[in-house]
C-alpha atoms as a PDB file:
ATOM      1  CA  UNK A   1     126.041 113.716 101.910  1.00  0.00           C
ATOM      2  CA  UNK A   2     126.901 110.232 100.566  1.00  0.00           C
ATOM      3  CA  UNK A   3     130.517 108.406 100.508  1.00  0.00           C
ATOM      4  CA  UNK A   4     132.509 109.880  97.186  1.00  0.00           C
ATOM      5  CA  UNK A   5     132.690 106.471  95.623  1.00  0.00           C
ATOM      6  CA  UNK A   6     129.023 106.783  95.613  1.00  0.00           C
ATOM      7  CA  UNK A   7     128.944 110.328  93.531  1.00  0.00           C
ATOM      8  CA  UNK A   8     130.765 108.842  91.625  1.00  0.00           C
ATOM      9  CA  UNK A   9     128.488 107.046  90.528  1.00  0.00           C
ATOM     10  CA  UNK A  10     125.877 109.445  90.844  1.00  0.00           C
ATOM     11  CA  UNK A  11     127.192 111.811  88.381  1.00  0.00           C
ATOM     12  CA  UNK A  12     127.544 108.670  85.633  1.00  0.00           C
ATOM     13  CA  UNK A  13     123.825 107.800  86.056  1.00  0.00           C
ATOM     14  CA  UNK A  14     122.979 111.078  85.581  1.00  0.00           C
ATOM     15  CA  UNK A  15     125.258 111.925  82.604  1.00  0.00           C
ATOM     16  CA  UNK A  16     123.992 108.732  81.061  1.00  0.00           C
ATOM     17  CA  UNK A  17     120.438 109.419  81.673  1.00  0.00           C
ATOM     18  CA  UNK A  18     121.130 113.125  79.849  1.00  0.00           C
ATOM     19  CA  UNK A  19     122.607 111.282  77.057  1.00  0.00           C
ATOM     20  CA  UNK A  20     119.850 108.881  76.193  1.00  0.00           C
ATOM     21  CA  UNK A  21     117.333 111.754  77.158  1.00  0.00           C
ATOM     22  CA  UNK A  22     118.933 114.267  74.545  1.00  0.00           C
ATOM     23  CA  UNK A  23     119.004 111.803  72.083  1.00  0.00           C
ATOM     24  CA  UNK A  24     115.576 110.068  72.117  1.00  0.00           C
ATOM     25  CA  UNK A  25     113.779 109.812  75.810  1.00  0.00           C
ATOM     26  CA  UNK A  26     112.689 113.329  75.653  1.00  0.00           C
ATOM     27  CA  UNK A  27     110.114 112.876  72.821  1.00  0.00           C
ATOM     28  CA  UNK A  28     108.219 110.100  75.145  1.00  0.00           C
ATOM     29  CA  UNK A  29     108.244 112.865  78.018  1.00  0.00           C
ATOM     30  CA  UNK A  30     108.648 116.120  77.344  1.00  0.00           C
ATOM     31  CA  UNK A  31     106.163 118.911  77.913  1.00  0.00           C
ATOM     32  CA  UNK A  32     105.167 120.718  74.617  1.00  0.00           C
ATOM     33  CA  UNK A  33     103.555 123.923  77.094  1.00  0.00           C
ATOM     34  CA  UNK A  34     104.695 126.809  78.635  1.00  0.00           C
ATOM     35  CA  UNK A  35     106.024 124.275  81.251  1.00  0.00           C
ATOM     36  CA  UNK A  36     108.761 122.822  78.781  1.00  0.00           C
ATOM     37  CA  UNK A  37     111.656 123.598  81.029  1.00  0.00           C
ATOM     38  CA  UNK A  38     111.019 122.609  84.565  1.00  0.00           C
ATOM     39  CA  UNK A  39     113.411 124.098  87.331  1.00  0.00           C
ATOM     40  CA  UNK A  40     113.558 120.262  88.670  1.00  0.00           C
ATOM     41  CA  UNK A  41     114.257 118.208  84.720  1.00  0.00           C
ATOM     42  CA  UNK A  42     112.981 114.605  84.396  1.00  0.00           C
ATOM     43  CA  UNK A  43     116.642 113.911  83.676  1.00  0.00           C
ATOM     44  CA  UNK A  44     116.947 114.702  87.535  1.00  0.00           C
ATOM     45  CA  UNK A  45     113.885 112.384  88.517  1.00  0.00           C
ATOM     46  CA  UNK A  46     115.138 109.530  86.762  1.00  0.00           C
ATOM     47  CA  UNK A  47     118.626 109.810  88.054  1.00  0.00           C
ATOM     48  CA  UNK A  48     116.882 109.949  91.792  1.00  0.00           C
ATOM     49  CA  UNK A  49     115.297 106.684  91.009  1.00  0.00           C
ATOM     50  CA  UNK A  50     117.906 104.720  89.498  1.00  0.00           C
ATOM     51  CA  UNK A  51     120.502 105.754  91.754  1.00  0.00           C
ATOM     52  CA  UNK A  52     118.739 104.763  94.500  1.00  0.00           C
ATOM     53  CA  UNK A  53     117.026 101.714  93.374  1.00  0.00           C
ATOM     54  CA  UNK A  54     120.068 100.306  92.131  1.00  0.00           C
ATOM     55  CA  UNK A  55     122.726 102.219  94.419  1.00  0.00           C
ATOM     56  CA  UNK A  56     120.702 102.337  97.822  1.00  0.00           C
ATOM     57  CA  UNK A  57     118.252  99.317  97.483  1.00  0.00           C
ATOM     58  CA  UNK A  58     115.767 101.988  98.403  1.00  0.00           C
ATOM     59  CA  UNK A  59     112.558 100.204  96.936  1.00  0.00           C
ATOM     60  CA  UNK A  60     109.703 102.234  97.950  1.00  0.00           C
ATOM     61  CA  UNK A  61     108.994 105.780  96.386  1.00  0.00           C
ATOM     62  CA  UNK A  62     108.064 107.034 100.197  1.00  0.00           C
ATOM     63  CA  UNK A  63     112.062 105.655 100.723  1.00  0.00           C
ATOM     64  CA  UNK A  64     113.494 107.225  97.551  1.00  0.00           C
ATOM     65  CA  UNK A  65     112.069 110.256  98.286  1.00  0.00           C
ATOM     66  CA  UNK A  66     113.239 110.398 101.845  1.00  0.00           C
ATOM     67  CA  UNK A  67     116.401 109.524 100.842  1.00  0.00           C
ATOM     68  CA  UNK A  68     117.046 112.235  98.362  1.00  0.00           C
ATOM     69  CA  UNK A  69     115.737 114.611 100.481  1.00  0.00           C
ATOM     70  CA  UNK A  70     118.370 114.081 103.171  1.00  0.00           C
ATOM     71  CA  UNK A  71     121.344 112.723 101.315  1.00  0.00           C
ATOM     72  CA  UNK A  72     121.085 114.233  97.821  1.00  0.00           C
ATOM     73  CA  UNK A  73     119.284 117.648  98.468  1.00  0.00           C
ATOM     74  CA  UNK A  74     122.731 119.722  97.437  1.00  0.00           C
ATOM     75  CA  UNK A  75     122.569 117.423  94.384  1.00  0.00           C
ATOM     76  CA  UNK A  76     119.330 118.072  93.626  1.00  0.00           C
ATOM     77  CA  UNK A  77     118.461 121.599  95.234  1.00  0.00           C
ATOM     78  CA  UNK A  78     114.898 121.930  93.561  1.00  0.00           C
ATOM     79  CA  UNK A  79     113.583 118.624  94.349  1.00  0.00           C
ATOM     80  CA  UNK A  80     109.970 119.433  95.538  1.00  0.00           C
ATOM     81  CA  UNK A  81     107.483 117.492  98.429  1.00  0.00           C
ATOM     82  CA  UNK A  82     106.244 113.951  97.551  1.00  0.00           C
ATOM     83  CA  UNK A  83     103.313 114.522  96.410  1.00  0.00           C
ATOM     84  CA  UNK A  84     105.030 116.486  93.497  1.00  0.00           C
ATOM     85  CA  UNK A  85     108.174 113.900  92.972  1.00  0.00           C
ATOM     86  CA  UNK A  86     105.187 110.865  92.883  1.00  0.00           C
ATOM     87  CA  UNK A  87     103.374 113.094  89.960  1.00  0.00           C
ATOM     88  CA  UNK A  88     105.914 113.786  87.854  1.00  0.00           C
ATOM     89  CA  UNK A  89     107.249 110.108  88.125  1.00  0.00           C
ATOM     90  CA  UNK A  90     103.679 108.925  87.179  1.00  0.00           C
ATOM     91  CA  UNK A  91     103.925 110.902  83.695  1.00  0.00           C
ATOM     92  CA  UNK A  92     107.335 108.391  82.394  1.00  0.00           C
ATOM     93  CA  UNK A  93     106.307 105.123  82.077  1.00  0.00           C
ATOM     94  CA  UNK A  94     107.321 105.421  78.165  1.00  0.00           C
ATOM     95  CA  UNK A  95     110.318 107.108  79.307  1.00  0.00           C
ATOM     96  CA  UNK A  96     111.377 104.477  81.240  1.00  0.00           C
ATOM     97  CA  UNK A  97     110.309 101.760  78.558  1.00  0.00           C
ATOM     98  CA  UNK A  98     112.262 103.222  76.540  1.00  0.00           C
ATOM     99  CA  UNK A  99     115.659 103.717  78.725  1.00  0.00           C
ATOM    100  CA  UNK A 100     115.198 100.189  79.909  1.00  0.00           C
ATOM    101  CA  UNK A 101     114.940  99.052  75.596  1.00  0.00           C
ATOM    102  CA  UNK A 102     118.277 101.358  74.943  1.00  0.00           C
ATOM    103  CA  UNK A 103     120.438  99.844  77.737  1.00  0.00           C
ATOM    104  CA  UNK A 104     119.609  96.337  76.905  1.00  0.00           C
ATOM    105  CA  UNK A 105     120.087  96.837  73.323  1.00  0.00           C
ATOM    106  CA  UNK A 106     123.699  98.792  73.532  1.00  0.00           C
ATOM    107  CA  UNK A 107     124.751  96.245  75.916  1.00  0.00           C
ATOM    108  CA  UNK A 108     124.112  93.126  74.140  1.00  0.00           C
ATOM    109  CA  UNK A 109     126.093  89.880  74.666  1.00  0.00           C
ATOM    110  CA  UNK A 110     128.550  89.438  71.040  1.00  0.00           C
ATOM    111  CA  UNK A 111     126.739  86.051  70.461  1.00  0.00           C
ATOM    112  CA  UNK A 112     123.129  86.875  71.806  1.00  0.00           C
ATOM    113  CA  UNK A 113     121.009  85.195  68.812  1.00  0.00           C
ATOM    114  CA  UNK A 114     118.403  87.512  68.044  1.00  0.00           C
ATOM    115  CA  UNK A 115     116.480  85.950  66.065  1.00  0.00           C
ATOM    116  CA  UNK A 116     115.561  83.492  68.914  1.00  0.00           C
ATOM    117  CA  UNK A 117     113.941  84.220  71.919  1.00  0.00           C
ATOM    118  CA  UNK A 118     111.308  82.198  74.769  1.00  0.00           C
ATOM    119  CA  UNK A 119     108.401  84.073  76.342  1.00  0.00           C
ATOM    120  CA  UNK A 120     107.843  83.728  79.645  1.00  0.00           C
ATOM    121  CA  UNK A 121     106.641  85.635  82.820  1.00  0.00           C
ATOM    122  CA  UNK A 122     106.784  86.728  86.137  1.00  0.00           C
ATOM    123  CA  UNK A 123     104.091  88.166  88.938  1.00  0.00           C
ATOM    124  CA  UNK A 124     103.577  91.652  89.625  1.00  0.00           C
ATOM    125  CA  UNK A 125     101.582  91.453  92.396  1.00  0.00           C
ATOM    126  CA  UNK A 126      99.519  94.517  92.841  1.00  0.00           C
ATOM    127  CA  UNK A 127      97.508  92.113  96.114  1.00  0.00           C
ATOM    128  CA  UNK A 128      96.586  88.638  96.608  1.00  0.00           C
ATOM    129  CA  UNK A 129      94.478  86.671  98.451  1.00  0.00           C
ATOM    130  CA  UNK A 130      90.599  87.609  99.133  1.00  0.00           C
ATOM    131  CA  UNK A 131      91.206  90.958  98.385  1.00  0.00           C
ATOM    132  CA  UNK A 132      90.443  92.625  95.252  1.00  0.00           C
ATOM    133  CA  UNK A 133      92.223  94.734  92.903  1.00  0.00           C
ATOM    134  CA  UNK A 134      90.293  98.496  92.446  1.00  0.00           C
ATOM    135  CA  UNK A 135      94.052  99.251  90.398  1.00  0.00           C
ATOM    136  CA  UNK A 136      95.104  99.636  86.408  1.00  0.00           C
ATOM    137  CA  UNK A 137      92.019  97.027  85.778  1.00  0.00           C
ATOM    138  CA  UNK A 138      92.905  97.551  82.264  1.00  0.00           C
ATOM    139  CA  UNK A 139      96.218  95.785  82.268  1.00  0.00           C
ATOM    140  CA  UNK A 140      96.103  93.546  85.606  1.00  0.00           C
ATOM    141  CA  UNK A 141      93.781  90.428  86.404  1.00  0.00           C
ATOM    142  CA  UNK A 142      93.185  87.952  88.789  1.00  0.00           C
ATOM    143  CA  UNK A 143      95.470  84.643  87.981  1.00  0.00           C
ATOM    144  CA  UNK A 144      97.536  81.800  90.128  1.00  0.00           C
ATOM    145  CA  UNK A 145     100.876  81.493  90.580  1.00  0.00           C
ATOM    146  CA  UNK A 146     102.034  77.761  91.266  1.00  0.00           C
ATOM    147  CA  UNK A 147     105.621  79.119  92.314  1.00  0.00           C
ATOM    148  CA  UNK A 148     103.868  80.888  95.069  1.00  0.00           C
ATOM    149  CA  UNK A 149     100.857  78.796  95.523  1.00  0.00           C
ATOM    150  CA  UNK A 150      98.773  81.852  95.944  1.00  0.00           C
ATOM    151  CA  UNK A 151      96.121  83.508  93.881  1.00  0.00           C
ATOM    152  CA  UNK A 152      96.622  87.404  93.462  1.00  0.00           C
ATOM    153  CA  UNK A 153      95.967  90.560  90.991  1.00  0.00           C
ATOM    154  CA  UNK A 154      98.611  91.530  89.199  1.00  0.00           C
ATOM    155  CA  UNK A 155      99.573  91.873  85.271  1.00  0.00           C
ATOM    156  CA  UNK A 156      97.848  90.407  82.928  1.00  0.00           C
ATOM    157  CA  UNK A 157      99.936  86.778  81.807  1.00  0.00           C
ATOM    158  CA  UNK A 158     100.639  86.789  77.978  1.00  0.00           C
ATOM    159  CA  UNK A 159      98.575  83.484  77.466  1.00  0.00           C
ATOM    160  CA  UNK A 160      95.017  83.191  77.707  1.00  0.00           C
ATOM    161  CA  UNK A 161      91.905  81.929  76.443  1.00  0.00           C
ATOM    162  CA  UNK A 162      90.382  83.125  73.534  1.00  0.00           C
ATOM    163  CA  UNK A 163      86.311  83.537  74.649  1.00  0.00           C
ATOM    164  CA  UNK A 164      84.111  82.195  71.960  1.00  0.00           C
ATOM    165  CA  UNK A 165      86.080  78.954  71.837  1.00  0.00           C
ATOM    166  CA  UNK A 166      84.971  75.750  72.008  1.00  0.00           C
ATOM    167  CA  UNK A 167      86.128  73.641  74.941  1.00  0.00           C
ATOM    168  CA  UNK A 168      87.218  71.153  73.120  1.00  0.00           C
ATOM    169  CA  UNK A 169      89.489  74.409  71.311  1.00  0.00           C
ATOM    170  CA  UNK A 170      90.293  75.475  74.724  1.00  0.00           C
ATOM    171  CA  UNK A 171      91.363  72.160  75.808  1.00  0.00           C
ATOM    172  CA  UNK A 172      93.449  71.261  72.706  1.00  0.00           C
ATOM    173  CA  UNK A 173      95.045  74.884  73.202  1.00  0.00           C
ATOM    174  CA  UNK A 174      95.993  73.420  76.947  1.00  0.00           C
ATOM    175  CA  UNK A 175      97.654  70.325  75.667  1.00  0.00           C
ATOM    176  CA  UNK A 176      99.657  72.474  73.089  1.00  0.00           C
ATOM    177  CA  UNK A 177     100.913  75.135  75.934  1.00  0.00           C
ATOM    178  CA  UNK A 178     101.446  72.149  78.391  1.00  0.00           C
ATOM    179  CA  UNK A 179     103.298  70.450  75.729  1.00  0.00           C
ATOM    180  CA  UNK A 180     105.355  73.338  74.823  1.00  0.00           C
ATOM    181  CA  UNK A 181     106.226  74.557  78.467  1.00  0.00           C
ATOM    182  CA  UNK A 182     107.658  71.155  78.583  1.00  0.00           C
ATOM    183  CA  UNK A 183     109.650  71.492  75.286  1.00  0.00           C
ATOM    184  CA  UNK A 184     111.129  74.737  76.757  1.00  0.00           C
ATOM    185  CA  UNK A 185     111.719  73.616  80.365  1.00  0.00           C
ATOM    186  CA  UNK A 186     115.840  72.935  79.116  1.00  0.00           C
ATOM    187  CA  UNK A 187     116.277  76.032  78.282  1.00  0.00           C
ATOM    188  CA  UNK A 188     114.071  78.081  80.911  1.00  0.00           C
ATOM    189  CA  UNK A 189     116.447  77.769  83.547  1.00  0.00           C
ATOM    190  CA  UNK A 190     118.204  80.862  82.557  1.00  0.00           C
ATOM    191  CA  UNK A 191     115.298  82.747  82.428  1.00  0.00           C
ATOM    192  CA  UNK A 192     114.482  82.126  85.875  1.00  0.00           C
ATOM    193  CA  UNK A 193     117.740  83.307  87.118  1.00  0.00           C
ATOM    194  CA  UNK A 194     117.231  86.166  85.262  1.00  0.00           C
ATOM    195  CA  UNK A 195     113.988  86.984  86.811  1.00  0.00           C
ATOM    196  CA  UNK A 196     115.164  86.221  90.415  1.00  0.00           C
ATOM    197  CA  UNK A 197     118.327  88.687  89.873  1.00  0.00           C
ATOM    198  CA  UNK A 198     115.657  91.116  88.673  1.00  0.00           C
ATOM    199  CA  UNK A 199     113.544  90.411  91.796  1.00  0.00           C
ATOM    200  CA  UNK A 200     116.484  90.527  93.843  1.00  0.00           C
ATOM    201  CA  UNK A 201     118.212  93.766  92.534  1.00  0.00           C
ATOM    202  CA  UNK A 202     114.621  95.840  92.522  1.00  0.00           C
ATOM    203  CA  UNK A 203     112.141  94.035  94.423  1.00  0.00           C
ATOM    204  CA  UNK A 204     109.670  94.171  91.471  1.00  0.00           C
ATOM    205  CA  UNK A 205     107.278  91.464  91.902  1.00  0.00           C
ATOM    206  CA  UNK A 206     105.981  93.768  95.165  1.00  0.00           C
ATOM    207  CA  UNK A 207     103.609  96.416  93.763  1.00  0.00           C
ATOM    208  CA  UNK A 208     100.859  96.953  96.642  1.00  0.00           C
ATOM    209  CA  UNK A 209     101.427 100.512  97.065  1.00  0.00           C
ATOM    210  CA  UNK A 210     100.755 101.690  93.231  1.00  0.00           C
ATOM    211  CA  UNK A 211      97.610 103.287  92.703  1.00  0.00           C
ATOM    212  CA  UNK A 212      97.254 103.503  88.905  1.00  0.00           C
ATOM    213  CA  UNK A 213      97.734 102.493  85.547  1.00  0.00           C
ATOM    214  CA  UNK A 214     100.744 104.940  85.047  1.00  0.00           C
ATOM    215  CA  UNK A 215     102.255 104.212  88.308  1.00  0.00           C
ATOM    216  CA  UNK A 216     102.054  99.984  87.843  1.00  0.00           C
ATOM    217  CA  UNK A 217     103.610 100.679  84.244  1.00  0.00           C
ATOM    218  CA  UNK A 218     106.619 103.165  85.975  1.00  0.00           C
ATOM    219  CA  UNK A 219     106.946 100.452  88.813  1.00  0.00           C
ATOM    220  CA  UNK A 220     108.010  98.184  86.062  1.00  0.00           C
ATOM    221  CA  UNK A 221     109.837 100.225  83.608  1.00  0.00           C
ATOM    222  CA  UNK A 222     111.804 101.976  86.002  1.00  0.00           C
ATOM    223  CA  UNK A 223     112.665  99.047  87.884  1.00  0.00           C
ATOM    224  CA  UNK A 224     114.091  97.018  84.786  1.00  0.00           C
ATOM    225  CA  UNK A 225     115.821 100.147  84.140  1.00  0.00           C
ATOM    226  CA  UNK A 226     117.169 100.360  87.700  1.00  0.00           C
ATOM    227  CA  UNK A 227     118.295  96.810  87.245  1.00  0.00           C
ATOM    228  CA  UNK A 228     120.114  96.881  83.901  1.00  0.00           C
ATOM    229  CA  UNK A 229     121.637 100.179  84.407  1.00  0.00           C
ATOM    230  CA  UNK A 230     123.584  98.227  86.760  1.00  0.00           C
ATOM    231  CA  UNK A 231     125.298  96.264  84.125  1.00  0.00           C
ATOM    232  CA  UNK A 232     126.403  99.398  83.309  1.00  0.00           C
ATOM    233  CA  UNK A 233     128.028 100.834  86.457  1.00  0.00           C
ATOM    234  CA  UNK A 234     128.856  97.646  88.876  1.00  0.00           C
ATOM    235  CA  UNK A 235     130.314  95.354  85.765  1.00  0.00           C
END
């Protein structure tokens, strides 16, 4: 059982996750089989993993799981083993893009500009050091972080190097990046505070345990999601 305050809370995540899902998160992740209507819903298996993401600061699936199985089983009475929880998950990365695009966008500031906006980044670290990555090779590389002086696999950055170029293209592309991360640097102080709540509210820059492309895209959809729905729920 968990505290009443905490239902509470419970039962608005998952009302507002049945919202969004009736109105446009069930075309990104529903079954069109004989399969359509699951005894345990994806409605259920998102509301698991916000709720304790966000609620519980459990990080770790293995931890999610655990905890809905002892503290939310007569919630969710049909929730299966982990091996079946983990493969469902894997199947909503759009789901979760998509959750984590409709909370941000109904809970806009009045005088958010939005026809401005600065690019920038943040590590996903699927492992670092000597090791090397054997995970979602199509959307990770190897790169360096100079917050974290380390090297490391992880997402692929949103800048790179166009092959084919010259190196005197390359280099004149360096200067223009260098010169524009300065140009920024004013107003990128925000952004990093953003990014460290993020961090701090979801643990997201940790991603060692995934072990595919689906799972590194859920780890980071769902964990946005986790975050922001908390602007919703713990104003």
């Amino acid at each position: 059982m968990i505290p009443e305050a905490k239902a509470l809370k419970l039962i608005e995540i998952y009302f507002y996750v049945c919202k969004v899902y009736e109105e446009n998160l069930q075309f990104f992740c529903q079954r069109f089989s004989n399969n359509d209507e699951p005894e345990f819903t994806d409605q259920e298996i998102m509301t698991i993993y916000l709720f304790a993401t966000n609620q519980e600061q459990k990080f770790m699936l293995t931890q999610i799981h655990r905890f809905a199985n002892e503290y939310l089983r007569s919630w969710f009475p049909k929730l299966g083993t982990y091996t079946a929880f983990i493969t469902r998950l894997n199947r909503m990365p759009e789901a979760f893009r998509m959750l984590a695009s409709n909370i941000l966008h109904s809970n806009l500031p009045q005088d958010c500009d939005l026809t401005k906006s600065v690019l920038d980044s943040v590590p996903i670290i699927t492992c670092s050091g000597k090791r090397s990555s054997k995970v979602a090779r199509e959307i990770t590389d190897k790169t360096y972080s100079s917050t974290k002086n380390m090297w490391y696999y992880g997402l692929m950055t949103p800048i790179k190097s166009i092959k084919g170029h010259s190196i005197e293209q390359n280099q004149r592309d360096f200067a223009y990046n260098e010169l524009y991360s300065k140009a920024v640097s004013a107003i990128r102080q925000p952004v990093e505070s953003f990014f460290n709540w993020i961090i701090q509210k979801t643990d997201i820059q940790r991603a060692s345990k995934v072990r595919s492309t689906n799972g590194l895209l859920v780890h980071v959809y769902a964990k946005i999601s986790a975050a922001f729905i908390g602007l919703i729920f713990n104003p």
